[in-house]
C-alpha atoms as a PDB file:
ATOM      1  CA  UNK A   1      75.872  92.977 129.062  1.00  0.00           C
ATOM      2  CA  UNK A   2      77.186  90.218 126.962  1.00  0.00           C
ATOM      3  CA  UNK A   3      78.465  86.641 127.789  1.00  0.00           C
ATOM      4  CA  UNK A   4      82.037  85.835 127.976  1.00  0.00           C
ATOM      5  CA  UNK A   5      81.202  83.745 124.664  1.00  0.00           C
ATOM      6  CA  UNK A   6      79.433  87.064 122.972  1.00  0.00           C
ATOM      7  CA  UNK A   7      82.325  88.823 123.672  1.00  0.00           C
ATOM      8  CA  UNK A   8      84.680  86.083 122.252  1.00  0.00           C
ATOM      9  CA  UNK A   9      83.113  85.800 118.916  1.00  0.00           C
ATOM     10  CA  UNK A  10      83.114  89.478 118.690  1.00  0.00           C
ATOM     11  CA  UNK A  11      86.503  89.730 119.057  1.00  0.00           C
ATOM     12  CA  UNK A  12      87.228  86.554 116.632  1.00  0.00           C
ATOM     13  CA  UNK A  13      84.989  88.542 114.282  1.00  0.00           C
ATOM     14  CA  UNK A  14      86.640  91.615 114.284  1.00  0.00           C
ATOM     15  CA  UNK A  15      90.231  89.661 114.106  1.00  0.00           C
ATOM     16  CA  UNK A  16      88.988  87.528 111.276  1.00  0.00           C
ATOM     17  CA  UNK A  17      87.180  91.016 109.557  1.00  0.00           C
ATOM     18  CA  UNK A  18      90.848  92.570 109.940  1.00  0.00           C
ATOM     19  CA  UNK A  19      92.849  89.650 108.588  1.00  0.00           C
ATOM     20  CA  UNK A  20      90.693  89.307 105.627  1.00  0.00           C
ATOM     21  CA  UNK A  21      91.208  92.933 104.889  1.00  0.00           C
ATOM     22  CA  UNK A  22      94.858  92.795 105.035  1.00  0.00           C
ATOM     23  CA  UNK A  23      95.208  89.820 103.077  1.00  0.00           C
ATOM     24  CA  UNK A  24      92.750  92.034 100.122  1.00  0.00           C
ATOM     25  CA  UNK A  25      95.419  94.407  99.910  1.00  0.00           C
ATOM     26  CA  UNK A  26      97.749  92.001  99.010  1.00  0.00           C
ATOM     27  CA  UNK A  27      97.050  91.687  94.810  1.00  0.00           C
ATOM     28  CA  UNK A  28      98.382  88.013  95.002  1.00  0.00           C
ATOM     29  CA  UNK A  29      96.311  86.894  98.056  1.00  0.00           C
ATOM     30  CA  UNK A  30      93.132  88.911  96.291  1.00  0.00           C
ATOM     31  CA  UNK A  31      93.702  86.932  92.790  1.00  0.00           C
ATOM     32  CA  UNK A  32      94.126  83.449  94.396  1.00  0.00           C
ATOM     33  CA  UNK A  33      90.524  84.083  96.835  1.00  0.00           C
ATOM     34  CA  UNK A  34      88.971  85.129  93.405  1.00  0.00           C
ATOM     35  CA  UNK A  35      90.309  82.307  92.034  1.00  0.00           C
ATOM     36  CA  UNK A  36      89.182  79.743  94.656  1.00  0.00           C
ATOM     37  CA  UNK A  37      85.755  81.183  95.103  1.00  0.00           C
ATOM     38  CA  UNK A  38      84.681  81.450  91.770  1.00  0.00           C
ATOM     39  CA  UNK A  39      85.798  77.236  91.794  1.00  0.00           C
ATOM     40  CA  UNK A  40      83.697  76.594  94.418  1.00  0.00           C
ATOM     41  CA  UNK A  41      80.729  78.232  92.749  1.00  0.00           C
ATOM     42  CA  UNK A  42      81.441  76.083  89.913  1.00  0.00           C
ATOM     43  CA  UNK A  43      81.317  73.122  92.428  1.00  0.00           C
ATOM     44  CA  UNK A  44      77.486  73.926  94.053  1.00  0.00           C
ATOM     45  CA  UNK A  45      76.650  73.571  90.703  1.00  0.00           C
ATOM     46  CA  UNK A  46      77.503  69.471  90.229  1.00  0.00           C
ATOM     47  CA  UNK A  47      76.371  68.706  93.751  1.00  0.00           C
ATOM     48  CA  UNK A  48      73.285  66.340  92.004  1.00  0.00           C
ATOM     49  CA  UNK A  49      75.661  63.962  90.869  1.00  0.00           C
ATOM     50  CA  UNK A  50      78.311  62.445  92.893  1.00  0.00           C
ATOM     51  CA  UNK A  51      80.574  60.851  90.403  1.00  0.00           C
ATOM     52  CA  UNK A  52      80.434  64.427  88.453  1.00  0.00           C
ATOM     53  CA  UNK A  53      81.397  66.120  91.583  1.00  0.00           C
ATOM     54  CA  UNK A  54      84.368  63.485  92.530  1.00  0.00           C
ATOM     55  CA  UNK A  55      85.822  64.443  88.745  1.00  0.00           C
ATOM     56  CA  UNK A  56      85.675  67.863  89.570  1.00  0.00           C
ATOM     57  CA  UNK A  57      87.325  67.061  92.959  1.00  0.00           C
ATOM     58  CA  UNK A  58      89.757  65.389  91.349  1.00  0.00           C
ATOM     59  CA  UNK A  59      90.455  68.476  88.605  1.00  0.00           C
ATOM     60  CA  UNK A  60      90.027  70.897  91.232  1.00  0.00           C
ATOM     61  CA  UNK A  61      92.976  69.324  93.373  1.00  0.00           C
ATOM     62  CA  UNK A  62      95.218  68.982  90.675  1.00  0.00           C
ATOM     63  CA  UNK A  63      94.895  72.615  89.399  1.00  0.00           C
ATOM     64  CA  UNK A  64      94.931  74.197  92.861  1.00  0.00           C
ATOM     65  CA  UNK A  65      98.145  72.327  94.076  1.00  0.00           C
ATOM     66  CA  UNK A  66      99.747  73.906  90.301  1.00  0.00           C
ATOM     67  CA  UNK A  67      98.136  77.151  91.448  1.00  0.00           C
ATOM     68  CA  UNK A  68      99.164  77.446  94.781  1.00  0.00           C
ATOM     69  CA  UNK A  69     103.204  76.294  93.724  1.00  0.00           C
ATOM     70  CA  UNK A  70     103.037  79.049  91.484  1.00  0.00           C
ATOM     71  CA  UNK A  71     101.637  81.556  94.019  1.00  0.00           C
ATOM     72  CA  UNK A  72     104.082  80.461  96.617  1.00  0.00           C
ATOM     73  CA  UNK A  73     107.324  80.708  94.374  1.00  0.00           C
ATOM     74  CA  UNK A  74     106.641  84.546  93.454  1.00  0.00           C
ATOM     75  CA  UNK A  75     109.007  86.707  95.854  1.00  0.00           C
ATOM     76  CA  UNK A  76     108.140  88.656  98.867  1.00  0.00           C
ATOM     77  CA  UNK A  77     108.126  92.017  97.087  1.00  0.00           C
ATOM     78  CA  UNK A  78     106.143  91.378  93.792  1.00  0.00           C
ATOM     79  CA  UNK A  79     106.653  93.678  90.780  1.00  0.00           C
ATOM     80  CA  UNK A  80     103.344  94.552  88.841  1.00  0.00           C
ATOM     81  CA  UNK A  81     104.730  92.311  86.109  1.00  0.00           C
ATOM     82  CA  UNK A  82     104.422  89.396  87.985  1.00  0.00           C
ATOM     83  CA  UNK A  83     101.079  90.174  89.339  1.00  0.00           C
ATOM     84  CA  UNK A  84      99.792  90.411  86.004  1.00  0.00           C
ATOM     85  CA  UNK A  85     101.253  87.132  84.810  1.00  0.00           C
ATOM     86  CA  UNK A  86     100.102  85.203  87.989  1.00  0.00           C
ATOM     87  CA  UNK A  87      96.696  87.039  87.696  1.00  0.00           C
ATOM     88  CA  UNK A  88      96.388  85.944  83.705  1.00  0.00           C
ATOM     89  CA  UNK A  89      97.650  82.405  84.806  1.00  0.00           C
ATOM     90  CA  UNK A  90      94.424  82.015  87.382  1.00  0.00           C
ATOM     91  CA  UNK A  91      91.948  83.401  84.683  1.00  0.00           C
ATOM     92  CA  UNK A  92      93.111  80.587  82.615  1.00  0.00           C
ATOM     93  CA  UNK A  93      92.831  78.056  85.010  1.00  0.00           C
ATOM     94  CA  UNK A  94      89.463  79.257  86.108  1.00  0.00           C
ATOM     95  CA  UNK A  95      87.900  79.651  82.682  1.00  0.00           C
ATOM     96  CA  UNK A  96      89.511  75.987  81.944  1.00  0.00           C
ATOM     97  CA  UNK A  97      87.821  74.798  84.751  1.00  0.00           C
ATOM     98  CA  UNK A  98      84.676  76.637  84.504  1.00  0.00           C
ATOM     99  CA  UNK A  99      84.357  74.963  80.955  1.00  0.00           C
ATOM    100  CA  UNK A 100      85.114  71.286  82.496  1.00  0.00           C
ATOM    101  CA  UNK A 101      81.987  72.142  84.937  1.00  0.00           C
ATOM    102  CA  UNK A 102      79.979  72.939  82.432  1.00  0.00           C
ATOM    103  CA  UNK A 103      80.832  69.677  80.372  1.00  0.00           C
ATOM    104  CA  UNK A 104      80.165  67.557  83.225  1.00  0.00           C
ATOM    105  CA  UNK A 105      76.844  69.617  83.850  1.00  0.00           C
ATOM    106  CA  UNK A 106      75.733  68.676  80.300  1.00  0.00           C
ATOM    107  CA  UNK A 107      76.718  64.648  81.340  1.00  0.00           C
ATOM    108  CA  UNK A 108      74.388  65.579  84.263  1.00  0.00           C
ATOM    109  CA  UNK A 109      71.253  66.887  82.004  1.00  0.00           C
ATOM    110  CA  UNK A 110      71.713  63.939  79.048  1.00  0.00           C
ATOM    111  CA  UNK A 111      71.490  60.859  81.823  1.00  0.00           C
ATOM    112  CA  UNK A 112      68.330  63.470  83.378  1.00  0.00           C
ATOM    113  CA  UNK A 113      66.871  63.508  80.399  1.00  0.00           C
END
C-alpha cells in the first residue's frame, strides 16, 4: 500500500506527464521549450566563472523577454506560416546566443590559461 504522500506525487506526476504532453502538441509551445532548453545547456557550460555567467544572465533575459512578446502576440489559431516564422526567429536567437556562450567560454580558457 502506498502513503497518502506516494499517492500524491503519483498523481502530480501523471498530471505534470499529461500537461507536458499537451503543451508538445502545441508547435509554438514545442519551439519555445526547444528554445529555452537548448539556452540553459548553453548556461551549465559558463558555470566556472561568475561574471561570464551574470553576462549571459543578462543576454539571456533580454532575448527571452523579446522571445516570449513575440510568442505571446501570435493568435490563438496559428497558421503554419506563422509557425515557421516564429520557429526561424528562435533558431536565430539560439544560434546568436549559442555563439555569445561560446565567446565568453573562450574569455573563460584565455584568463585559465
Amino acid at each position: 500500500l502506498l502513503s497518502r504522500r506516494q499517492r500524491q506525487m503519483c498523481i502530480r506526476d501523471r498530471v505534470n506527464s499529461n500537461c507536458r504532453k499537451k503543451l508538445l502538441q502545441n508547435p509554438i509551445e514545442k519551439t519555445y521549450l526547444a528554445f529555452t532548453g537548448a539556452c540553459r545547456t548553453y548556461r551549465k557550460k559558463l558555470l566556472r566563472s561568475d561574471e561570464a555567467l551574470a553576462l549571459y544572465d543578462k543576454k539571456y533575459g533580454e532575448v527571452r523577454v523579446a522571445v516570449l512578446a513575440t510568442k505571446n502576440a501570435l493568435p490563438k489559431t496559428v497558421k503554419s506560416e506563422d509557425i515557421q516564422k516564429f520557429s526561424h526567429y528562435c533558431e536565430r536567437e539560439r544560434d546568436m546566443l549559442k555563439e555569445f556562450s561560446d565567446e565568453l567560454m573562450g574569455r573563460i580558457k584565455k584568463q585559465d590559461d
